[in-house]
N, C-alpha and C. Protein backbone atom coordinates (compact mmCIF):
# COMPACT_ATOMS: atom_id res chain seq x y z
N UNK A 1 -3.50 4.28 8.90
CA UNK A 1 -2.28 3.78 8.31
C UNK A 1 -1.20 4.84 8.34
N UNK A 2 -1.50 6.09 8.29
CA UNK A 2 -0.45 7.06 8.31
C UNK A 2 0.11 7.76 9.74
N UNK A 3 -0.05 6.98 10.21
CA UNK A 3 0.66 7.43 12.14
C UNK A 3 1.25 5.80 12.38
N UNK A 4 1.78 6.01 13.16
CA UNK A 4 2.91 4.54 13.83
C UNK A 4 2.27 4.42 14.98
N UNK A 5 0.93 4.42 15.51
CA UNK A 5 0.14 4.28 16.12
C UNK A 5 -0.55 2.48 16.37
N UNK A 6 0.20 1.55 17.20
CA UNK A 6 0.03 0.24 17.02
C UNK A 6 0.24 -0.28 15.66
N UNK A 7 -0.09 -1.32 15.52
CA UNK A 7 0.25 -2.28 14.24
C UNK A 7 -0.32 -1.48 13.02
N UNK A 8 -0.55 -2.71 11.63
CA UNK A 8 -1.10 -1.73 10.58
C UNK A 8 -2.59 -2.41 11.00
N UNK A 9 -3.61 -1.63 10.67
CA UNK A 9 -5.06 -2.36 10.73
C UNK A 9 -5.98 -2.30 9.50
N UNK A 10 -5.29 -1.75 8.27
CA UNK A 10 -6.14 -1.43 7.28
C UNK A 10 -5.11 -1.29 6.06
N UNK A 11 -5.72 -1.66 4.70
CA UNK A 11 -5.19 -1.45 3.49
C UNK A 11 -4.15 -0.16 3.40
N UNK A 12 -3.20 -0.18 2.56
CA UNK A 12 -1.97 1.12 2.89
C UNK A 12 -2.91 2.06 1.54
N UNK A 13 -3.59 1.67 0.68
CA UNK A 13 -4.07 2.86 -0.28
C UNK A 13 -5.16 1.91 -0.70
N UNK A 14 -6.09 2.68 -1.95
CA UNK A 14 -7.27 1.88 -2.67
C UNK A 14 -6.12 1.15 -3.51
N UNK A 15 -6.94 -0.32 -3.65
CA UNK A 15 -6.61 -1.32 -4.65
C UNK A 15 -7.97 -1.76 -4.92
N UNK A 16 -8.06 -2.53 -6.08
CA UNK A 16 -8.89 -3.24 -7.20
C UNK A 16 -8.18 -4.49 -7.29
N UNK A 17 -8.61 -5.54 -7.51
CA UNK A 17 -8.30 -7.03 -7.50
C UNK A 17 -10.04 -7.45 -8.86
N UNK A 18 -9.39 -8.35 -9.57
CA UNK A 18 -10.31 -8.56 -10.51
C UNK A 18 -10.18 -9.59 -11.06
N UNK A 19 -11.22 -10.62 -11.21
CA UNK A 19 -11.15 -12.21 -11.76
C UNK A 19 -12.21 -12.41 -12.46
N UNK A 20 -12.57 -12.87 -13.71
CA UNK A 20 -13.52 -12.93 -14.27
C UNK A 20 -14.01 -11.45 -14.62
N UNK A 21 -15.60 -11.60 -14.15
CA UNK A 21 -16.22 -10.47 -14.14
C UNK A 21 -16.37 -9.92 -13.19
N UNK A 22 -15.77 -10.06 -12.25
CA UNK A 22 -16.05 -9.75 -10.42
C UNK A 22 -14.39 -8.84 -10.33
N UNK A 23 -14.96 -7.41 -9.88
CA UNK A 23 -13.86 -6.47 -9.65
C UNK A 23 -14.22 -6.13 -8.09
N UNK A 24 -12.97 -6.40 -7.55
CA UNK A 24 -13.28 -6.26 -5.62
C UNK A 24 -12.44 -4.90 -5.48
N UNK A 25 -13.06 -4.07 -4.92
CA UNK A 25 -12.07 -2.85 -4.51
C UNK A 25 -12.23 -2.63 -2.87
N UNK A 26 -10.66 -2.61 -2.29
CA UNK A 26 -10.80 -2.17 -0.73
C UNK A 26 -10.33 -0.51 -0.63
N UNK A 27 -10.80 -0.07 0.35
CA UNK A 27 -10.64 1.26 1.00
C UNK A 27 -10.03 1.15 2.44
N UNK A 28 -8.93 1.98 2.46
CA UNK A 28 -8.20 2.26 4.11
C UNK A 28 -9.62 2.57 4.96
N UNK A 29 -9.65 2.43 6.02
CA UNK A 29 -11.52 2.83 6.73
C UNK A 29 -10.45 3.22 8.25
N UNK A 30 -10.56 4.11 9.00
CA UNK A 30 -10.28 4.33 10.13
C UNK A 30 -10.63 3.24 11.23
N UNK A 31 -9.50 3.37 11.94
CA UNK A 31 -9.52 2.25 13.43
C UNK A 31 -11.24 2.15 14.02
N UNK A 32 -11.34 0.89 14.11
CA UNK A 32 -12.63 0.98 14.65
C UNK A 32 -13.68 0.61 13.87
N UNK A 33 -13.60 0.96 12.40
CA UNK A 33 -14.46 0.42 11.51
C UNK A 33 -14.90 -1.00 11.42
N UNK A 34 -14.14 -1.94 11.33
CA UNK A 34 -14.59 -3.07 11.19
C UNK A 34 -14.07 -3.41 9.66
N UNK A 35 -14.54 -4.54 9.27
CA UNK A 35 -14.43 -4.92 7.62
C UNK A 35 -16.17 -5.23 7.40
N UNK A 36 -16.09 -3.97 6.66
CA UNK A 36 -17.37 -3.65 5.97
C UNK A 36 -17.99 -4.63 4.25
N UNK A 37 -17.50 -5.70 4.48
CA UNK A 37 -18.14 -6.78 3.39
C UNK A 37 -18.83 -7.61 3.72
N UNK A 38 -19.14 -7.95 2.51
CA UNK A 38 -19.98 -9.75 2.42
C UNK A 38 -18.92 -10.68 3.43
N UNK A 39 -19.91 -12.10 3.49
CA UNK A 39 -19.15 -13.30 4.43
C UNK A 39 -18.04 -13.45 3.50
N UNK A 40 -17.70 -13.14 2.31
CA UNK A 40 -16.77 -14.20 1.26
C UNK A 40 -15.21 -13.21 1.81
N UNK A 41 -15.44 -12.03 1.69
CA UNK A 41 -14.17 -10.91 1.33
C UNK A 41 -13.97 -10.95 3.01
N UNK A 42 -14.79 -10.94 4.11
CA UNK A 42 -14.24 -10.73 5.33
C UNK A 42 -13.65 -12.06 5.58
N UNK A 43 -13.61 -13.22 5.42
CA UNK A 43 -13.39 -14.22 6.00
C UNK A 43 -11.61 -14.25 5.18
N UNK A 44 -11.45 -14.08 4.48
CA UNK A 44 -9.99 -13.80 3.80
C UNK A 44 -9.43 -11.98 4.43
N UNK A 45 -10.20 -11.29 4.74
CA UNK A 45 -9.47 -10.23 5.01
C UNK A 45 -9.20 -10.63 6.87
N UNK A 46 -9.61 -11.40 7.67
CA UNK A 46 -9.23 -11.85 8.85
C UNK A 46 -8.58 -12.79 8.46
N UNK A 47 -8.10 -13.79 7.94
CA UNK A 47 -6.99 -14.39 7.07
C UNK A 47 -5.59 -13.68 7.46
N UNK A 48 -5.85 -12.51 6.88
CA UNK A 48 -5.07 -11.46 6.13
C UNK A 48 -4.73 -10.97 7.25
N UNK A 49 -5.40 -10.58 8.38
CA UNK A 49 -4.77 -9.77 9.33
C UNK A 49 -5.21 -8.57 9.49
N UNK A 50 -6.49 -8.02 8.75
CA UNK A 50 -6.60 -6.80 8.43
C UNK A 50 -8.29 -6.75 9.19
N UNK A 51 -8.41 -5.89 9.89
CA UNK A 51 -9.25 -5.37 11.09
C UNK A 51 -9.91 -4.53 10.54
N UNK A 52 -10.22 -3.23 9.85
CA UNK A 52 -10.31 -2.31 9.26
C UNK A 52 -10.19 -2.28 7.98
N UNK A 53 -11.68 -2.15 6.99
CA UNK A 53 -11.89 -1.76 5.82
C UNK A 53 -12.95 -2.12 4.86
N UNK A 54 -13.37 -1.07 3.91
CA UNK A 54 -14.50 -0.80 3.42
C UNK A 54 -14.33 -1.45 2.21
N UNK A 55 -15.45 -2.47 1.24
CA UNK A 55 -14.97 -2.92 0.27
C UNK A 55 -16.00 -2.52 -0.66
N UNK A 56 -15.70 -2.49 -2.56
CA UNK A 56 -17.09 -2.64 -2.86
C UNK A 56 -16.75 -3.78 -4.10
N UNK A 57 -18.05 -4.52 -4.57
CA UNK A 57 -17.59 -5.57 -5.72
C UNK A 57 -18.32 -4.94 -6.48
N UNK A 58 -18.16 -5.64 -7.59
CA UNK A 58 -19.15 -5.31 -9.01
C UNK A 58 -18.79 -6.74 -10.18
N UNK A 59 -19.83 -6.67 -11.12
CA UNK A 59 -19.96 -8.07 -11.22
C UNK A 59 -20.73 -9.07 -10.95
N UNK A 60 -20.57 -10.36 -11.58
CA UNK A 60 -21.06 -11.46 -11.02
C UNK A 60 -20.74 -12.18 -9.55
N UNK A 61 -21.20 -11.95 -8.73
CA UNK A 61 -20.59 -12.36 -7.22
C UNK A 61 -20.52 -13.35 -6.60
N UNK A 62 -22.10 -13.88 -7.47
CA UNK A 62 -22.49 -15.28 -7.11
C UNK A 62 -21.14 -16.45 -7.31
N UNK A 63 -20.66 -15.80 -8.59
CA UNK A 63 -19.13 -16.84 -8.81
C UNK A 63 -18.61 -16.48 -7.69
N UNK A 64 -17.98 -17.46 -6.88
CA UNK A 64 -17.47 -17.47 -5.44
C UNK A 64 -16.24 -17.66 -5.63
N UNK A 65 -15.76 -18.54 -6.63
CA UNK A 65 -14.68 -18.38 -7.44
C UNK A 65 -14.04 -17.44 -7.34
N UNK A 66 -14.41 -16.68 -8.28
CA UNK A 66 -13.96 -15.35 -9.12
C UNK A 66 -14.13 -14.37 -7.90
N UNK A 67 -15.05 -13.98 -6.90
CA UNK A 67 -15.03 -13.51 -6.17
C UNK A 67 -13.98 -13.64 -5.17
N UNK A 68 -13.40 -14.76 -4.70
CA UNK A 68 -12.42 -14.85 -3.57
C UNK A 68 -11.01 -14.90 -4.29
N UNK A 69 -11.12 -14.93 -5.80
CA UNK A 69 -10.02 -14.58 -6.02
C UNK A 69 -9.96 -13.11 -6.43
N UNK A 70 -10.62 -12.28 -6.83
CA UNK A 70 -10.39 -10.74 -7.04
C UNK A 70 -10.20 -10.72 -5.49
N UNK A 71 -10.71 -10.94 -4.66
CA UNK A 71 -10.31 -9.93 -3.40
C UNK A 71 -8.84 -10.42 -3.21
N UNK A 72 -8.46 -12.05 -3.19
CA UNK A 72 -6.90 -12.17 -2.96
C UNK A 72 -6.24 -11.02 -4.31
N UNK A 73 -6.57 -10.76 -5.17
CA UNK A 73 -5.64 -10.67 -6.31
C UNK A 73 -5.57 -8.66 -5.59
N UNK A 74 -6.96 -8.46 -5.10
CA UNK A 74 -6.63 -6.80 -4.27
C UNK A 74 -5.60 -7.10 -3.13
N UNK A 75 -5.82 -7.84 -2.22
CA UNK A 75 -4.81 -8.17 -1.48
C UNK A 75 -3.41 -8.14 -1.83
N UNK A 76 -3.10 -9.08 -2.71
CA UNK A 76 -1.71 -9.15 -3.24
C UNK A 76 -1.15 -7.90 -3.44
N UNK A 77 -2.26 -7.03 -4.09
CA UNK A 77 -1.15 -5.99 -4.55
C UNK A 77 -0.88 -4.94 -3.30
N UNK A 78 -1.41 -5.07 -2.16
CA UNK A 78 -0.93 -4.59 -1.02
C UNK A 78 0.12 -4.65 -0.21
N UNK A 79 0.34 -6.18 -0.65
CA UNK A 79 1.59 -6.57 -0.60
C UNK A 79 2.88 -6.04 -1.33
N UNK A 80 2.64 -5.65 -2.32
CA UNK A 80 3.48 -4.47 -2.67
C UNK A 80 3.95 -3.47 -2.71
N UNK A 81 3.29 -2.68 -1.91
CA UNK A 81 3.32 -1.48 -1.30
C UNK A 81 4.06 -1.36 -0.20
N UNK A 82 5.69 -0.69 -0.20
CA UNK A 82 6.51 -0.35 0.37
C UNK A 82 6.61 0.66 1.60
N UNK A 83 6.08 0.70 2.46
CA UNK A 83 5.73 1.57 3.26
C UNK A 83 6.87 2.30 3.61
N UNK A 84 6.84 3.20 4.28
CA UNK A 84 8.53 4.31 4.76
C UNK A 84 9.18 3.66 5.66
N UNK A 85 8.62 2.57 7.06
CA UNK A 85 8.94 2.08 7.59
C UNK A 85 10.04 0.75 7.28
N UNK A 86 9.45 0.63 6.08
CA UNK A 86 10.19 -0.70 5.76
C UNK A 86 11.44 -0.12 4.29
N UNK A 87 11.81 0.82 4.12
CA UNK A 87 13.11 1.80 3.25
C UNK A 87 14.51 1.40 4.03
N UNK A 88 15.51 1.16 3.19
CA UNK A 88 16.24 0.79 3.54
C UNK A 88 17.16 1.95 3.98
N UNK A 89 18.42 2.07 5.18
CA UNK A 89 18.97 3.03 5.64
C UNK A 89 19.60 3.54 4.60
N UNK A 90 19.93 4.75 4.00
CA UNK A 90 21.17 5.36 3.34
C UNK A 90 21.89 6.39 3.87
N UNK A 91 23.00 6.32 3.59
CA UNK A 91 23.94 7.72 3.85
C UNK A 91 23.83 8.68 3.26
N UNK A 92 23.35 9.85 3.82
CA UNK A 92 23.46 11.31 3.66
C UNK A 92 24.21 12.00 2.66
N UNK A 93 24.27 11.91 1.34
CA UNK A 93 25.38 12.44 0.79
C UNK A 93 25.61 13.72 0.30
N UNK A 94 27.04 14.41 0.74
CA UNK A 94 27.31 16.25 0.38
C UNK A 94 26.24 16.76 -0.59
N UNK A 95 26.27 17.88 -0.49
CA UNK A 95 25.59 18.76 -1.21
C UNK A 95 26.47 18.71 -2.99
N UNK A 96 26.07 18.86 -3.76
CA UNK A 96 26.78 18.57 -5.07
C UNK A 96 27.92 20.17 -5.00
N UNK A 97 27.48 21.47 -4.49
CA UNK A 97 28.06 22.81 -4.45
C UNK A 97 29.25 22.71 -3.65
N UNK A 98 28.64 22.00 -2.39
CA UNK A 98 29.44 21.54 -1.31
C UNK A 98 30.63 20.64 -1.61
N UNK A 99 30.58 19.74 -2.17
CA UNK A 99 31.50 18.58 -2.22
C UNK A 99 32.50 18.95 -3.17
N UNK A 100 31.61 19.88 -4.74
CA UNK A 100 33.25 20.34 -5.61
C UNK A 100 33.62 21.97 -5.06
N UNK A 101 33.18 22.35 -4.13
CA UNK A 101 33.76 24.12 -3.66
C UNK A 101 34.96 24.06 -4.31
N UNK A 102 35.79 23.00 -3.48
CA UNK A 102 37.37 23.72 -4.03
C UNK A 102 37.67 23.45 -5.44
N UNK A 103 37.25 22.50 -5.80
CA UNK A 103 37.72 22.88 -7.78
C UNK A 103 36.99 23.93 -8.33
N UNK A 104 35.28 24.35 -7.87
CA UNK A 104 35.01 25.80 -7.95
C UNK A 104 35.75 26.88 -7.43
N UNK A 105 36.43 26.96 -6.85
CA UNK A 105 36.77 27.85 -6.57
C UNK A 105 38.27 28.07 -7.29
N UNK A 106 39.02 26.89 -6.92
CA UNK A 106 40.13 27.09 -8.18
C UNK A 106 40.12 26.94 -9.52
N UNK A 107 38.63 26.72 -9.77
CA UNK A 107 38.82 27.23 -11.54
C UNK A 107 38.30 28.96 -11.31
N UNK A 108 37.79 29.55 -10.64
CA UNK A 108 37.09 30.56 -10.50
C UNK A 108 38.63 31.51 -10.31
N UNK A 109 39.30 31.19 -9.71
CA UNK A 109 40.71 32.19 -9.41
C UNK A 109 41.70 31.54 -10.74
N UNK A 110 41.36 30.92 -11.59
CA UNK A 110 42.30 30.25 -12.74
C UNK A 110 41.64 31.27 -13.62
N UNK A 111 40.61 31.68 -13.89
CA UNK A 111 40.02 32.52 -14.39
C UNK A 111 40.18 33.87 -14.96
């Protein structure tokens, strides 16, 4: 995730997603890994678009329920995560020393 190296293929940081008693946590996993879960969490993380990553649950799992929604609810919050790529342009602005010099300097000779 941290090189501009093709698309994204993996979670941008650890998240936790949690429903019931079922807490799903994903891990960024390097290109190539695969998605390292059960049938329930991979079949929504190819959904998702996401090629790459390590998960772990805890909890009742058997709820399939609660399970496919903690992993959406980890998902979601990935979705929040602002990457540098996606920052909006700003302008450069003077140095604060820079921009008042000359009233520094003419209070400095008022002096």
């Amino acid at each position: 995730w941290g090189n501009k190296i093709g698309v994204p293929h993996t979670v941008p940081m650890k998240v936790t997603g949690k429903c019931g008693s079922v807490s799903v946590r994903l891990v960024p996993a390097p290109r190539g890994t695969g998605i390292v879960a059960s049938p329930v969490p991979t079949k929504l993380m190819q959904f998702a678009g996401i090629s790459d990553v390590y998960t772990s649950a805890k909890g009742k799992t058997r709820t399939r329920g609660n399970f496919i929604m903690a992993t959406f609810n980890a998902l979601k919050k990935t979705y929040g995560f602002l990457t540098p790529d996606l920052w909006e342009e700003t302008e450069p602005s003077r140095d604060p020393a820079d921009e008042h010099s000359d009233f520094l300097a003419n209070y400095a000779k008022a002096n």
